[in-house]
Protein backbone atom coordinates (compact mmCIF):
# COMPACT_ATOMS: atom_id res chain seq x y z
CA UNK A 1 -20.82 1.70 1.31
CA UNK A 2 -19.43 3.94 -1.74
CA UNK A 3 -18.49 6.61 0.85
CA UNK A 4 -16.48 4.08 2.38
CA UNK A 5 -15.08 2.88 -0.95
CA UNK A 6 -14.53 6.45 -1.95
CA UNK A 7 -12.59 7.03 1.07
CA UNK A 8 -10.40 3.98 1.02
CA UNK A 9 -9.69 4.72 -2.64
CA UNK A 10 -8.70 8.85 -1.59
CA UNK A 11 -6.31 7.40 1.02
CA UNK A 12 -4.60 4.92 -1.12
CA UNK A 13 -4.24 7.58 -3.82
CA UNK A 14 -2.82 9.96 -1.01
CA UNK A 15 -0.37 7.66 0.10
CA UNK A 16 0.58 7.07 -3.21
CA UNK A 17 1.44 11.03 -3.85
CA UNK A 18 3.51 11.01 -0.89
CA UNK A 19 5.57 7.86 -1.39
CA UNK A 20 6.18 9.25 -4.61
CA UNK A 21 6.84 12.78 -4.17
CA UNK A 22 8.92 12.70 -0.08
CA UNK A 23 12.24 12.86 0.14
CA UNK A 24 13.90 9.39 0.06
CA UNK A 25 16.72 8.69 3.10
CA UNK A 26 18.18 5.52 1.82
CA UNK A 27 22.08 4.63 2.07
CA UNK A 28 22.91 1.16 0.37
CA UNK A 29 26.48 -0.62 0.00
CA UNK A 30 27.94 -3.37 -2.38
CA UNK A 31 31.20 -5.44 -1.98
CA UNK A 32 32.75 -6.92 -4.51
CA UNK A 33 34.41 -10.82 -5.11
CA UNK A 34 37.89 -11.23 -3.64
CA UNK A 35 40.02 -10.22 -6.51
CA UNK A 36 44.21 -12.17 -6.92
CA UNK A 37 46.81 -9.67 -5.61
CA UNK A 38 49.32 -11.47 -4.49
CA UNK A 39 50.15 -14.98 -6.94
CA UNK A 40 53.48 -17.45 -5.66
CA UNK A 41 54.40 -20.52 -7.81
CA UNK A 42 50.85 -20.16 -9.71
CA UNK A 43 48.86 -19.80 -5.94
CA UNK A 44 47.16 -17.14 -4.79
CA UNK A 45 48.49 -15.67 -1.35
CA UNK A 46 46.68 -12.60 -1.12
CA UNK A 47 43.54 -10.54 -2.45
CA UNK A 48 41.59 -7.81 -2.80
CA UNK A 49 38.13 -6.78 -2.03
CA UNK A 50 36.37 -3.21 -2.21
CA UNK A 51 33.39 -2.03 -0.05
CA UNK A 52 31.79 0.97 -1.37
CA UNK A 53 29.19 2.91 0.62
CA UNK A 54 26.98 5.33 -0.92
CA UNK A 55 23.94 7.16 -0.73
CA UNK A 56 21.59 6.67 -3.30
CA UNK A 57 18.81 8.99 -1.11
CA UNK A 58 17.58 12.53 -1.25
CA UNK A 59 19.06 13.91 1.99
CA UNK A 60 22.51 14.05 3.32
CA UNK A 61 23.45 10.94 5.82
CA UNK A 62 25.28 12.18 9.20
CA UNK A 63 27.46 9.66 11.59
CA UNK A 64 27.52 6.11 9.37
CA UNK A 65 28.83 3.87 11.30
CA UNK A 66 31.09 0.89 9.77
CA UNK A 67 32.26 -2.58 11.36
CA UNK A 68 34.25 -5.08 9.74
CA UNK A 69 34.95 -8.03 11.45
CA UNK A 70 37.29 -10.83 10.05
CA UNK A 71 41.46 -11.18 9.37
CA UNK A 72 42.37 -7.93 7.64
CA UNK A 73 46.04 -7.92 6.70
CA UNK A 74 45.50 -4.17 5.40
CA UNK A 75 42.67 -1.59 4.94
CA UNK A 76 42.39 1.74 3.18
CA UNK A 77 39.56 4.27 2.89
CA UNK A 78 38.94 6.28 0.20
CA UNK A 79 36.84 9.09 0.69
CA UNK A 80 34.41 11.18 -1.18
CA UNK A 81 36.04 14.52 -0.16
CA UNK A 82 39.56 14.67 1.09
CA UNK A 83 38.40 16.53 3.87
CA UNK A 84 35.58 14.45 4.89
CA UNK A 85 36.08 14.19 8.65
CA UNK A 86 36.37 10.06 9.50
CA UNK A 87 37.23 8.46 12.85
CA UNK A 88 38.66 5.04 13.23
CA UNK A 89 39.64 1.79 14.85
CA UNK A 90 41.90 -0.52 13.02
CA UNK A 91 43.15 -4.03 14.22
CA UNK A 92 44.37 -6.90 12.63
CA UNK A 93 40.41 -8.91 13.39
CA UNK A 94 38.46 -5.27 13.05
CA UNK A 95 37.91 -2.66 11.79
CA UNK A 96 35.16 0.46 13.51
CA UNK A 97 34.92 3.50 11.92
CA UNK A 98 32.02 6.22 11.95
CA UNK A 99 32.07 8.68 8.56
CA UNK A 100 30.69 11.76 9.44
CA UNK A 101 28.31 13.09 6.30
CA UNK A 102 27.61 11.76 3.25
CA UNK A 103 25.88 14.18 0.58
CA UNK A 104 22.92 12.88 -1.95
CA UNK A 105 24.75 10.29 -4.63
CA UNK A 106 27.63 10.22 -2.97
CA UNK A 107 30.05 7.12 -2.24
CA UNK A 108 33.14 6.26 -0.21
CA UNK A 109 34.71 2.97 -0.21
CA UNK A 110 37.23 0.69 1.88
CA UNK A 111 39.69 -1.77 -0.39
CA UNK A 112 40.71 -4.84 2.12
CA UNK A 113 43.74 -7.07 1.23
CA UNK A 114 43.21 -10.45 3.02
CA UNK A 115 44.96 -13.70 2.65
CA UNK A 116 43.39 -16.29 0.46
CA UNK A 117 39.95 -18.03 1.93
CA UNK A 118 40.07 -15.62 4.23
CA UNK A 119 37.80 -13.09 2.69
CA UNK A 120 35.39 -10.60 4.20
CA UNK A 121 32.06 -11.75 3.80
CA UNK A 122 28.47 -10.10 3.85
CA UNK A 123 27.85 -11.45 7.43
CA UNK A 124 31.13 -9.82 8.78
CA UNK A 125 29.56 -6.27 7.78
CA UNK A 126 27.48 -4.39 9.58
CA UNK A 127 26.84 -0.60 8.61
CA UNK A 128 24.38 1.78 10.18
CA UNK A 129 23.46 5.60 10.39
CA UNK A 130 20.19 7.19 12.74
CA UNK A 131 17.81 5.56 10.70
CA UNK A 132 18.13 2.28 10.36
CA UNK A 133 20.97 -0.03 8.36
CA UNK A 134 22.26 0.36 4.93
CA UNK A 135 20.71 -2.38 2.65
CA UNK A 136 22.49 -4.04 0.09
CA UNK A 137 23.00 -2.41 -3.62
CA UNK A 138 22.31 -5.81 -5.13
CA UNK A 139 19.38 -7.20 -3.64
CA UNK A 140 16.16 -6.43 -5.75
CA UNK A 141 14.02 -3.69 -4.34
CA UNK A 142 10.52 -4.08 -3.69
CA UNK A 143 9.31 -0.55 -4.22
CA UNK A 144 7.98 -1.29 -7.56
CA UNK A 145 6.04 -4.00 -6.30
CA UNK A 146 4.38 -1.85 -3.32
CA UNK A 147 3.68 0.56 -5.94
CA UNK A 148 2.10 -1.78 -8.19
CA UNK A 149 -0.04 -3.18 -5.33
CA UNK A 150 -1.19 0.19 -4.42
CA UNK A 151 -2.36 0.95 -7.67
CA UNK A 152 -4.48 -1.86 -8.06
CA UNK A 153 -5.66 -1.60 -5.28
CA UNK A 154 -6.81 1.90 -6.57
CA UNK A 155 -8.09 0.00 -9.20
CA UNK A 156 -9.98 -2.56 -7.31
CA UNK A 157 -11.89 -0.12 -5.46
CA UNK A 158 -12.95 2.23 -8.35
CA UNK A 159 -14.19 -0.73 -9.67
CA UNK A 160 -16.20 -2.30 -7.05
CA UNK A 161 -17.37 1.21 -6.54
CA UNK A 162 -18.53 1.27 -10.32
CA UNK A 163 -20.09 -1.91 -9.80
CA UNK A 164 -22.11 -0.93 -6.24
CA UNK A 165 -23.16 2.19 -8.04
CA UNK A 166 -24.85 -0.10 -11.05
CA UNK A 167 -26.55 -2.25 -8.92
CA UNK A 168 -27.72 0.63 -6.57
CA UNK A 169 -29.12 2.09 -9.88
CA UNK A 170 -30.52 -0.67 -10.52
CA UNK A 171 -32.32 -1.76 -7.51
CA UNK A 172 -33.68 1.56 -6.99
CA UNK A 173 -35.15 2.11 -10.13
CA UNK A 174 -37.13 -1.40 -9.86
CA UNK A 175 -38.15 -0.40 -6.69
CA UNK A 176 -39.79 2.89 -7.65
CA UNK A 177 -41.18 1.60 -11.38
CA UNK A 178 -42.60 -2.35 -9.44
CA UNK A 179 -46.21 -2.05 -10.43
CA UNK A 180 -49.27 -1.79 -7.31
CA UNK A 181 -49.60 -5.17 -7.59
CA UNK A 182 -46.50 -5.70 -6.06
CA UNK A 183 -46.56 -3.11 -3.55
CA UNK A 184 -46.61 -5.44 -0.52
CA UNK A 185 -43.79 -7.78 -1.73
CA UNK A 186 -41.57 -4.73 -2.88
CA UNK A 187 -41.98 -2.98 0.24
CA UNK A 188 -41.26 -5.71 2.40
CA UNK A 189 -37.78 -6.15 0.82
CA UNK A 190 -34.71 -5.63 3.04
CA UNK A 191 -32.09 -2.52 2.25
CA UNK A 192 -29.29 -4.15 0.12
CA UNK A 193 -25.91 -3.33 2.19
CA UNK A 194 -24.68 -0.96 -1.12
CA UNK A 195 -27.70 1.26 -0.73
CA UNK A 196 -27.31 4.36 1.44
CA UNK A 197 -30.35 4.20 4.21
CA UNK A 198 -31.09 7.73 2.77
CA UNK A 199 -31.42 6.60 -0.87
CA UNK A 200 -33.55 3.55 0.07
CA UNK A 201 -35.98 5.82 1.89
CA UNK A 202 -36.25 7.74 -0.45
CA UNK A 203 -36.69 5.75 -3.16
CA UNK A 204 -39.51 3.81 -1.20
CA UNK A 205 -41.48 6.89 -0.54
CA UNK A 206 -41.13 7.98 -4.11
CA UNK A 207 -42.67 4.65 -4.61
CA UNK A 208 -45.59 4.78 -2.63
CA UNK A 209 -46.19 8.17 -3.73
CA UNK A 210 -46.55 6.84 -7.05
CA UNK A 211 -49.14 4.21 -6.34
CA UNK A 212 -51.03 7.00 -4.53
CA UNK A 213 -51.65 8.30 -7.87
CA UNK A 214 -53.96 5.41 -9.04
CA UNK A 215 -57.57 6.63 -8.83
CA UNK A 216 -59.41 3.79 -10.18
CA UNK A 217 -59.57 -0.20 -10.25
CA UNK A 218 -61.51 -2.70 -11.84
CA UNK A 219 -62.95 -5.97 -10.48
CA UNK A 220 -65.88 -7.90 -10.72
CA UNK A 221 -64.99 -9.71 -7.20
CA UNK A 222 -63.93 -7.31 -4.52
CA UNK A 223 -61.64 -9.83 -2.98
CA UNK A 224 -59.08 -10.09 -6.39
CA UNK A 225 -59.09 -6.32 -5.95
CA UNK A 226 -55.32 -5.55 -5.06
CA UNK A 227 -56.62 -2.42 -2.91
CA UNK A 228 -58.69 -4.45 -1.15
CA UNK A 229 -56.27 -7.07 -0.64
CA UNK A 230 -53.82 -3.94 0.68
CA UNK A 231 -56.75 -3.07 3.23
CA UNK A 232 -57.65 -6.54 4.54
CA UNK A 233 -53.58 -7.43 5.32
CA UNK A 234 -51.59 -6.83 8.44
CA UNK A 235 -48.87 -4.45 8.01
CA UNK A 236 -45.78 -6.24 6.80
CA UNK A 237 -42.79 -6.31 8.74
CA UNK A 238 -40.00 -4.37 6.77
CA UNK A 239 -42.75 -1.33 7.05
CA UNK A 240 -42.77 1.69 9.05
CA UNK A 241 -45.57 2.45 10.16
CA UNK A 242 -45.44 6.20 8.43
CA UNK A 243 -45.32 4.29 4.81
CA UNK A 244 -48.52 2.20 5.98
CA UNK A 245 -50.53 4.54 6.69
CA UNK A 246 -49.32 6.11 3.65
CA UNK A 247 -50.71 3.60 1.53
């Protein structure tokens, strides 16, 4: 049982060293409210929104792909570099558009005039490179919380290891210091599940050993005599037959 403990705790603790230490591929993006542009007789015609891309990862992004679906009166991109090579798509419903690398903390961003209540929303977005979609900048992340529950369960099992190892300690040493008297009822105890087969053994034999050691007894009616008792009994059934010969 603490092998297995030990082992669940080395893996958790392994995985733990390489979440922290690999190299992070993660490309988020935020857009921002619809801002007034345009104002006529105190009402808003038209407005402004910006969607920034960026890659808040360790390792360069290749091929990001970028839809925009809604009623776009105009769209420009601003890139990281000027020479960042960018292919695209523009209509007056869409736009499709597929950036070709973005470096570690690096950012682009579109800035979309629309009419008024006809802003782009988070639903008309989709963006997406080889491994998966970018996530948005704004929603909470959850890597603290993995991390947290990783660690205790570290915890957890160095504890309930620590615990198992006391009450192995325990058991074991009552088993080998139980006085002759006892010797049938201790012997025909069960392994606990936290006690190696090994260890129990062992600790059995060291018992019986022990009572070996006793030379005399004292009794003025052979039948109170605990040897005699041991002599007249059937062997018991959580008893090899090794240890009752043995004794």
């Amino acid at each position: 049982m603490n092998a297995i403990i030990t082992l669940i705790v080395t893996i958790l603790a392994g995985y733990s060293v390489f979440y922290l230490t690999k190299d992070r591929i993660e490309l988020q993006y935020y857009l921002t409210d619809s801002m007034p542009l345009t104002v006529e007789k105190g009402e808003i015609k038209e407005s402004l929104q910006q969607l920034t891309i960026l890659n808040s990862g360790d390792l360069a992004i290749e091929s990001i792909g970028i839809k925009i679906n809604g009623k776009l009166k105009q769209i420009s991109l601003v890139k990281n570099f000027i020479d960042d090579k960018v292919t695209q798509n523009i209509s007056e419903t869409s736009l499709q558009a597929k950036y070709s690398v973005l470096p570690p903390e690096s950012k682009f961003s579109y800035i979309i005039k629309t009419l008024i209540n006809e802003e782009i929303k988070e639903s008309n977005i989709d963006i997406s490179y080889s491994k998966g979609k970018a996530v948005n900048a704004l929603t909470p992340k959850n890597d603290l919380n993995i991390m947290i529950l990783v660690y205790a369960f570290i915890v957890l099992g160095y504890f309930f290891q620590s615990i198992f190892s006391i009450l192995k300690d325990s058991k074991i040493r009552a088993l080998k210091f139980s006085s002759y008297k006892k010797i049938l009822t201790v012997l025909n105890q069960s392994k606990p599940f936290y006690i190696r087969k090994n260890d129990w053994k062992e600790a059995r034999e060291e018992y019986i050993d022990n009572q070996l050691e006793v030379k005399d007894f004292h009794s003025r009616n052979i039948d109170e005599d605990e040897s005699y008792k041991i002599l007249n009994s059937q062997k018991i059934e959580n008893i090899n037959e090794y240890e009752w010969n043995e004794i």
